[in-house]
PDB file of N, CA and C in Angstrom:
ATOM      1  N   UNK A   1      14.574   9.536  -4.331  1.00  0.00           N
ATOM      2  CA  UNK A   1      13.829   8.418  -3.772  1.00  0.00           C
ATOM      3  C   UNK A   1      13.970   7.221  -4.713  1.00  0.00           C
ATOM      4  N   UNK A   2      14.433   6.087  -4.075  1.00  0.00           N
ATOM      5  CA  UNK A   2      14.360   4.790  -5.096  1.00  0.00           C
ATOM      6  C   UNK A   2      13.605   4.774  -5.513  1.00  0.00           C
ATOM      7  N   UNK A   3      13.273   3.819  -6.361  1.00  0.00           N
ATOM      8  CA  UNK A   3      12.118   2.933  -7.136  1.00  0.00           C
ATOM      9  C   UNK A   3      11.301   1.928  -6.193  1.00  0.00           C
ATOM     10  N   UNK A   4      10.381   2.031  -6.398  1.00  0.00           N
ATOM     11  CA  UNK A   4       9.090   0.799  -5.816  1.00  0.00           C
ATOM     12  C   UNK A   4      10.186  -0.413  -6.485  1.00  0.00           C
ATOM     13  N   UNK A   5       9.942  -1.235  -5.682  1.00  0.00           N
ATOM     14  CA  UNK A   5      10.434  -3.022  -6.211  1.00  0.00           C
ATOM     15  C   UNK A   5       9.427  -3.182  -7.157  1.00  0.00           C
ATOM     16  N   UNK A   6      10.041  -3.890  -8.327  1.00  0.00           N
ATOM     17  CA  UNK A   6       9.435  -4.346  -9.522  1.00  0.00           C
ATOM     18  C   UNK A   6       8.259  -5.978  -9.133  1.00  0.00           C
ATOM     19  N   UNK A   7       8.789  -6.434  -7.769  1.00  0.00           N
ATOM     20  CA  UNK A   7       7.660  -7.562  -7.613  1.00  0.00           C
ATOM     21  C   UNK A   7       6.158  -6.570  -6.698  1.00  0.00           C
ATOM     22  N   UNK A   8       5.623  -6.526  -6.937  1.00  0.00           N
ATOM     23  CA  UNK A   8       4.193  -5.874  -6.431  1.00  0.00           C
ATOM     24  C   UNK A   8       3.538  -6.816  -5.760  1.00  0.00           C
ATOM     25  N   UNK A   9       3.719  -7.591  -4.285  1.00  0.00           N
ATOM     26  CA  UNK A   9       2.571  -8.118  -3.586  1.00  0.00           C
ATOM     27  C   UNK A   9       1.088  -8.238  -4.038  1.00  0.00           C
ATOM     28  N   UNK A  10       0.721  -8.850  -3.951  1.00  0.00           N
ATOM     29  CA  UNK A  10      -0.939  -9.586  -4.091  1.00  0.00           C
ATOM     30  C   UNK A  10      -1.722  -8.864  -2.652  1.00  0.00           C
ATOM     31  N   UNK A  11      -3.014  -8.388  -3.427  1.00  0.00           N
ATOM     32  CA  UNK A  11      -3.755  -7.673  -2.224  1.00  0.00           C
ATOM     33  C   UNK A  11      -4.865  -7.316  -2.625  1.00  0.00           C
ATOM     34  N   UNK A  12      -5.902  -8.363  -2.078  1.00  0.00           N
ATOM     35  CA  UNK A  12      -7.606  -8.074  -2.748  1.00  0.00           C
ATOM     36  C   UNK A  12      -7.701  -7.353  -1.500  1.00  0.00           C
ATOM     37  N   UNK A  13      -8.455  -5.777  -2.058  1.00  0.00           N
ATOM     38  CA  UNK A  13      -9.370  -5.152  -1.443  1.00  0.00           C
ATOM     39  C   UNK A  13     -10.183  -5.045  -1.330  1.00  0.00           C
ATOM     40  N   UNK A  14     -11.002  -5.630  -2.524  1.00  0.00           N
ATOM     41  CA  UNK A  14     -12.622  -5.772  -3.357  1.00  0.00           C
ATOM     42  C   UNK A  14     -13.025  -6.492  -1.503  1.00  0.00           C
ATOM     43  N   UNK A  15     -14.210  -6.081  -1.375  1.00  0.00           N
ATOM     44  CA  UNK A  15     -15.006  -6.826   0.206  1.00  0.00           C
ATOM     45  C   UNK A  15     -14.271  -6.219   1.509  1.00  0.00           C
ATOM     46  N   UNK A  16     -13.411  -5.535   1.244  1.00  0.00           N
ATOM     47  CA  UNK A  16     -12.344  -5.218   2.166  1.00  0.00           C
ATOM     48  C   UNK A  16     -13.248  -3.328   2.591  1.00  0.00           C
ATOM     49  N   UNK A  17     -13.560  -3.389   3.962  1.00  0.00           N
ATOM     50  CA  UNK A  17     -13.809  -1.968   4.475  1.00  0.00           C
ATOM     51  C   UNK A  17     -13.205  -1.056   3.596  1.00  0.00           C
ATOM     52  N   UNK A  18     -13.936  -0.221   2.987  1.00  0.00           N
ATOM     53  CA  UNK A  18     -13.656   0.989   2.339  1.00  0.00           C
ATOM     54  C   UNK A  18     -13.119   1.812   2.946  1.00  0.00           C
ATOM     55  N   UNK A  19     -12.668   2.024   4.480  1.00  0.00           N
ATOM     56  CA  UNK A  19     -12.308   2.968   5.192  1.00  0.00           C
ATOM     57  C   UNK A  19     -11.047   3.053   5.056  1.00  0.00           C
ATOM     58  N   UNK A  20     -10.177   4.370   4.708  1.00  0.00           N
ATOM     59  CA  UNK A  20      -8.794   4.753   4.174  1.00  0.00           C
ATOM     60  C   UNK A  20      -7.887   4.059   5.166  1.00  0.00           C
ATOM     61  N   UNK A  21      -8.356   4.181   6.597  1.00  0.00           N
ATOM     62  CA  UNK A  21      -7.332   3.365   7.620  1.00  0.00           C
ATOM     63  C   UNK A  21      -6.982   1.450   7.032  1.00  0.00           C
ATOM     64  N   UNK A  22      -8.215   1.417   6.927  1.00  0.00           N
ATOM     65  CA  UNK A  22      -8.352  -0.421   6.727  1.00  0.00           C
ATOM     66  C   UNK A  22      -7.810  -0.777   5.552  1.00  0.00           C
ATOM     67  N   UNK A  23      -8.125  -0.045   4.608  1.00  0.00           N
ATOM     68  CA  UNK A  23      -7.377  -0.099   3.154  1.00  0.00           C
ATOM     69  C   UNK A  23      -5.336   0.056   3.175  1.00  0.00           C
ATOM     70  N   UNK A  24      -5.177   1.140   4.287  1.00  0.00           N
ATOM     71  CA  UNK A  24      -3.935   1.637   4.447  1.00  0.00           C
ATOM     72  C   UNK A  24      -3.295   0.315   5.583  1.00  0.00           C
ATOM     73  N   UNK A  25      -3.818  -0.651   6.660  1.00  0.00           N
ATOM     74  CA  UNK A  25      -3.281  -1.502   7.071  1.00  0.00           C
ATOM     75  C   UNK A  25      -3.113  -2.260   6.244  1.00  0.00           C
ATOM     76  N   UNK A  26      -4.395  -3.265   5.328  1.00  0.00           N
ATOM     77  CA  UNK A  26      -4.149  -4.188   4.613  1.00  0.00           C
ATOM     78  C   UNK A  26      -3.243  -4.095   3.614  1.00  0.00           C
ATOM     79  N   UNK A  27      -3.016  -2.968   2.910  1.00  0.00           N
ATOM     80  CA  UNK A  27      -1.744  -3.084   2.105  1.00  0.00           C
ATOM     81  C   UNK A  27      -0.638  -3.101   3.122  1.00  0.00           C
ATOM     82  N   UNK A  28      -0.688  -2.364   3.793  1.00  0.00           N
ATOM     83  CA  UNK A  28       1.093  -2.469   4.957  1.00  0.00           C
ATOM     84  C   UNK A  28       1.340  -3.748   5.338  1.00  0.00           C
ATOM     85  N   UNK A  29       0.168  -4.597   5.329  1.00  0.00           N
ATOM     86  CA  UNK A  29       0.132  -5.917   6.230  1.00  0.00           C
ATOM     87  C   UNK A  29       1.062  -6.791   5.096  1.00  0.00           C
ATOM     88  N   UNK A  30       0.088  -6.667   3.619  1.00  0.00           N
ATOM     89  CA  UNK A  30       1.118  -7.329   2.727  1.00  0.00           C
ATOM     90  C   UNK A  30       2.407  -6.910   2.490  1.00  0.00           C
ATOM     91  N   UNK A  31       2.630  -5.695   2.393  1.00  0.00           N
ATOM     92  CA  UNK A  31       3.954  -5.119   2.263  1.00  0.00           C
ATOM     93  C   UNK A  31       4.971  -6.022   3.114  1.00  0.00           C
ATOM     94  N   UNK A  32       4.854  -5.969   4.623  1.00  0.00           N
ATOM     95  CA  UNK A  32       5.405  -6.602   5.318  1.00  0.00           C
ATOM     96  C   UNK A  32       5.775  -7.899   4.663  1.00  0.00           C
ATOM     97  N   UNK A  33       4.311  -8.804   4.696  1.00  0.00           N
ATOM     98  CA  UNK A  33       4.930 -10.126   4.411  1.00  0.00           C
ATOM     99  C   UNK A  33       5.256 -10.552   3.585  1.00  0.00           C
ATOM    100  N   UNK A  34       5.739  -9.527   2.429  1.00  0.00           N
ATOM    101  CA  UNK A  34       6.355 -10.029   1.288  1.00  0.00           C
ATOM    102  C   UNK A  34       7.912  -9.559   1.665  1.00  0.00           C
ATOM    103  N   UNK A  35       8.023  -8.820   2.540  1.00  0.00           N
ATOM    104  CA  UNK A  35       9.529  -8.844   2.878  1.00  0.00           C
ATOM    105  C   UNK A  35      10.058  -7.655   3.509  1.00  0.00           C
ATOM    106  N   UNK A  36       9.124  -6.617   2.713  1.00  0.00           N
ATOM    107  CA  UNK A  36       9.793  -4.925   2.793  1.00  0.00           C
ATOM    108  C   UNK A  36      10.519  -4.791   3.778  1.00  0.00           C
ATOM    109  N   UNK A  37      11.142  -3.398   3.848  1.00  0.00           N
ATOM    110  CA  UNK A  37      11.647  -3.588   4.767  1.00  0.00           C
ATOM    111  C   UNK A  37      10.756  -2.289   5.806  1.00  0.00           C
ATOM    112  N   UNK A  38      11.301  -2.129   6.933  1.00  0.00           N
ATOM    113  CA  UNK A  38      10.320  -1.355   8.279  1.00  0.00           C
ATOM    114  C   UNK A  38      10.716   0.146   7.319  1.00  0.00           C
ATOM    115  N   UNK A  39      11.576   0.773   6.550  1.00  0.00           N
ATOM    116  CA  UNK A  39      11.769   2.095   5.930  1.00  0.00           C
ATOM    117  C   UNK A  39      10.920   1.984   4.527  1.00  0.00           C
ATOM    118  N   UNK A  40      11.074   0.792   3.622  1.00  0.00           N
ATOM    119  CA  UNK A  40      10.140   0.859   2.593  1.00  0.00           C
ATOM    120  C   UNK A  40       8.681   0.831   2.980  1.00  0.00           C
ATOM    121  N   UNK A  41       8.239  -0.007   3.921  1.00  0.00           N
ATOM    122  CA  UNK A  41       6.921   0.184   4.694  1.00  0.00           C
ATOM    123  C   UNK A  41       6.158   1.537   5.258  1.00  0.00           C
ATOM    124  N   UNK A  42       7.103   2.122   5.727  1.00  0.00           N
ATOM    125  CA  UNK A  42       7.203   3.683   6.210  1.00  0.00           C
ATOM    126  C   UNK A  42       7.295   4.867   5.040  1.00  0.00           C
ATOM    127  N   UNK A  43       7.952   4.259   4.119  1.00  0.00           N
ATOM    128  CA  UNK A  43       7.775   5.243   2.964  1.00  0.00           C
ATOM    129  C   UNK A  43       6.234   5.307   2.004  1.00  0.00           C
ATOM    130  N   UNK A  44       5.947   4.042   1.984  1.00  0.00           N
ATOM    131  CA  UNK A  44       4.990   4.019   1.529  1.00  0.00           C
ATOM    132  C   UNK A  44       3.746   4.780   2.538  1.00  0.00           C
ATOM    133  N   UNK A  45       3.777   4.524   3.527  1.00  0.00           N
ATOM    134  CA  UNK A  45       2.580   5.033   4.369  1.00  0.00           C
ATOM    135  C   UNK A  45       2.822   6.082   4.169  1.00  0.00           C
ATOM    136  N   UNK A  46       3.685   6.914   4.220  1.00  0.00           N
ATOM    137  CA  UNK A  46       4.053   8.472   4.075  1.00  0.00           C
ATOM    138  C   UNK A  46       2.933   9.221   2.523  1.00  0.00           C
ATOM    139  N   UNK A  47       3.635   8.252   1.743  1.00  0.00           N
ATOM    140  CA  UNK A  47       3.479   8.640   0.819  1.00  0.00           C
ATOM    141  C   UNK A  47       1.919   8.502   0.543  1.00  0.00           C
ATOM    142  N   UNK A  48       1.282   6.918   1.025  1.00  0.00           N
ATOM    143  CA  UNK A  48      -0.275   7.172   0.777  1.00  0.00           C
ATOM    144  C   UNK A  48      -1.128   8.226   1.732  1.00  0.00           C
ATOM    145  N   UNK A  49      -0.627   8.683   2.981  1.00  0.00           N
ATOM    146  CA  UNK A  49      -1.160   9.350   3.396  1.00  0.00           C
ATOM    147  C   UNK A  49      -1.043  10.613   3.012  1.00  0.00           C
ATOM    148  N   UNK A  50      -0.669  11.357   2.220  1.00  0.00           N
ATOM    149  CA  UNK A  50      -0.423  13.163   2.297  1.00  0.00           C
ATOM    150  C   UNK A  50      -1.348  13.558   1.107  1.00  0.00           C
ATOM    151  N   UNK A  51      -2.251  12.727   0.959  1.00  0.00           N
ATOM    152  CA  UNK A  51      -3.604  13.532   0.129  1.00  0.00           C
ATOM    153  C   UNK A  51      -4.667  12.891  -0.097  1.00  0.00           C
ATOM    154  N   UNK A  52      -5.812  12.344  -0.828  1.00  0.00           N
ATOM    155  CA  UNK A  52      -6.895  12.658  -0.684  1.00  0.00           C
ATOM    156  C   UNK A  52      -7.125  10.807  -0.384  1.00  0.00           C
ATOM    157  N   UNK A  53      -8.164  10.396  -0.483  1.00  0.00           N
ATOM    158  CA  UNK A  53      -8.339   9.052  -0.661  1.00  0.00           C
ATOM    159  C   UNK A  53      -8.348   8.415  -1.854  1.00  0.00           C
ATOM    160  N   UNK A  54      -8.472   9.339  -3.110  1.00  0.00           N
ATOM    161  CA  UNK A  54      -8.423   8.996  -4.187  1.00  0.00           C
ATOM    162  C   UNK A  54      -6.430   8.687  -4.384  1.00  0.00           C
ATOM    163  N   UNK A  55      -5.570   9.296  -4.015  1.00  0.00           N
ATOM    164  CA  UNK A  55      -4.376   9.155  -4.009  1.00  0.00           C
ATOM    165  C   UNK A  55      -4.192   8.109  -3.280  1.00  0.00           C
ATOM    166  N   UNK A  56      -4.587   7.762  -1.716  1.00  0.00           N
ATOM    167  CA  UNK A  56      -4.359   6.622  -1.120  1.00  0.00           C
ATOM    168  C   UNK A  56      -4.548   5.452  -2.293  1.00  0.00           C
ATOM    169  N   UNK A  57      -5.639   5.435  -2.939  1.00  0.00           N
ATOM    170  CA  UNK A  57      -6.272   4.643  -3.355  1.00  0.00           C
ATOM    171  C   UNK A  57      -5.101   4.019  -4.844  1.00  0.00           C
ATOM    172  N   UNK A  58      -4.587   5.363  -5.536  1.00  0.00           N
ATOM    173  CA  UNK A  58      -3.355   5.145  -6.568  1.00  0.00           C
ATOM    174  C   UNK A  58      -2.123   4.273  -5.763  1.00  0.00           C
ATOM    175  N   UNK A  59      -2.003   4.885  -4.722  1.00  0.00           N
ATOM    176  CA  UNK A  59      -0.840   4.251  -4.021  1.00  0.00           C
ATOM    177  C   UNK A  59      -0.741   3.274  -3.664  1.00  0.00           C
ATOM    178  N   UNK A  60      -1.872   2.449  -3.615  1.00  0.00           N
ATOM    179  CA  UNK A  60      -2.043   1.201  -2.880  1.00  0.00           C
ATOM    180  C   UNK A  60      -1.927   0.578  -4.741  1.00  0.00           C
ATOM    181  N   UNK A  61      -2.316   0.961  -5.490  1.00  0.00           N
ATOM    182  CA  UNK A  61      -2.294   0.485  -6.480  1.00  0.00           C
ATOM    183  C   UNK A  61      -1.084   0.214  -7.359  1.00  0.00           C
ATOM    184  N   UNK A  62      -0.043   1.635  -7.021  1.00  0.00           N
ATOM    185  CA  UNK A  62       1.571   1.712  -7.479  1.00  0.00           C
ATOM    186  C   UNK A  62       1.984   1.084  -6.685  1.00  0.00           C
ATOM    187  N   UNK A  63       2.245   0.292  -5.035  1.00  0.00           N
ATOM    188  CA  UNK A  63       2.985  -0.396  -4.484  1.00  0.00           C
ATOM    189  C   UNK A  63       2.646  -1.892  -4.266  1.00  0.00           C
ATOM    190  N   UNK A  64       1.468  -2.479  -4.589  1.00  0.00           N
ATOM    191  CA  UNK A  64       0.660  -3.702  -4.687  1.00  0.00           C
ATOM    192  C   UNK A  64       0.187  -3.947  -6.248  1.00  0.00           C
ATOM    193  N   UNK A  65      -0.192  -5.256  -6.361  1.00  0.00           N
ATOM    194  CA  UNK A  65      -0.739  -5.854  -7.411  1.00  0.00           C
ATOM    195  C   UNK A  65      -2.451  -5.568  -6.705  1.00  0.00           C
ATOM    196  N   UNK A  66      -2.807  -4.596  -7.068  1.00  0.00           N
ATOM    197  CA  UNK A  66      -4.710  -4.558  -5.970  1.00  0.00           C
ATOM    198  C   UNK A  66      -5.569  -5.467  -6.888  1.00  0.00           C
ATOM    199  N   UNK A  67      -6.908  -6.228  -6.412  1.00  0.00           N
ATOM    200  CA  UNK A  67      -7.605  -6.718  -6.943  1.00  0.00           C
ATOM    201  C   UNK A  67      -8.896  -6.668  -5.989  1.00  0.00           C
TER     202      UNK A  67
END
């Protein structure tokens, strides 16, 4: 599996629904508009989804700049 891109999108979650779905769009949303592509977008969802919310929660953190 490649590497995450070294630029990390901007993505305040702080005020943002705590719910794993809402957390898991708003990062995809930035993902998108920083460029990704529809397979890096897809990898990532893969990847934040296959365990707990505390992992979602790393993942959003390894593929975004979170704040």
């Amino acid at each position: 599996m490649p590497d995450i891109r070294t630029h990390r999108p901007k993505v305040k979650l702080v005020g943002t629904d705590g719910n794993a779905f809402a957390l898991l769009a708003k990062c995809s949303q930035v993902l998108r508009k920083a460029g990704y592509s529809h397979e890096e977008c897809e990898r990532f969802r893969k990847e934040a989804t296959e365990g707990d919310y505390n992992h979602l929660l790393r993942t959003c953190s390894r593929w975004c700049d979170v704040s």
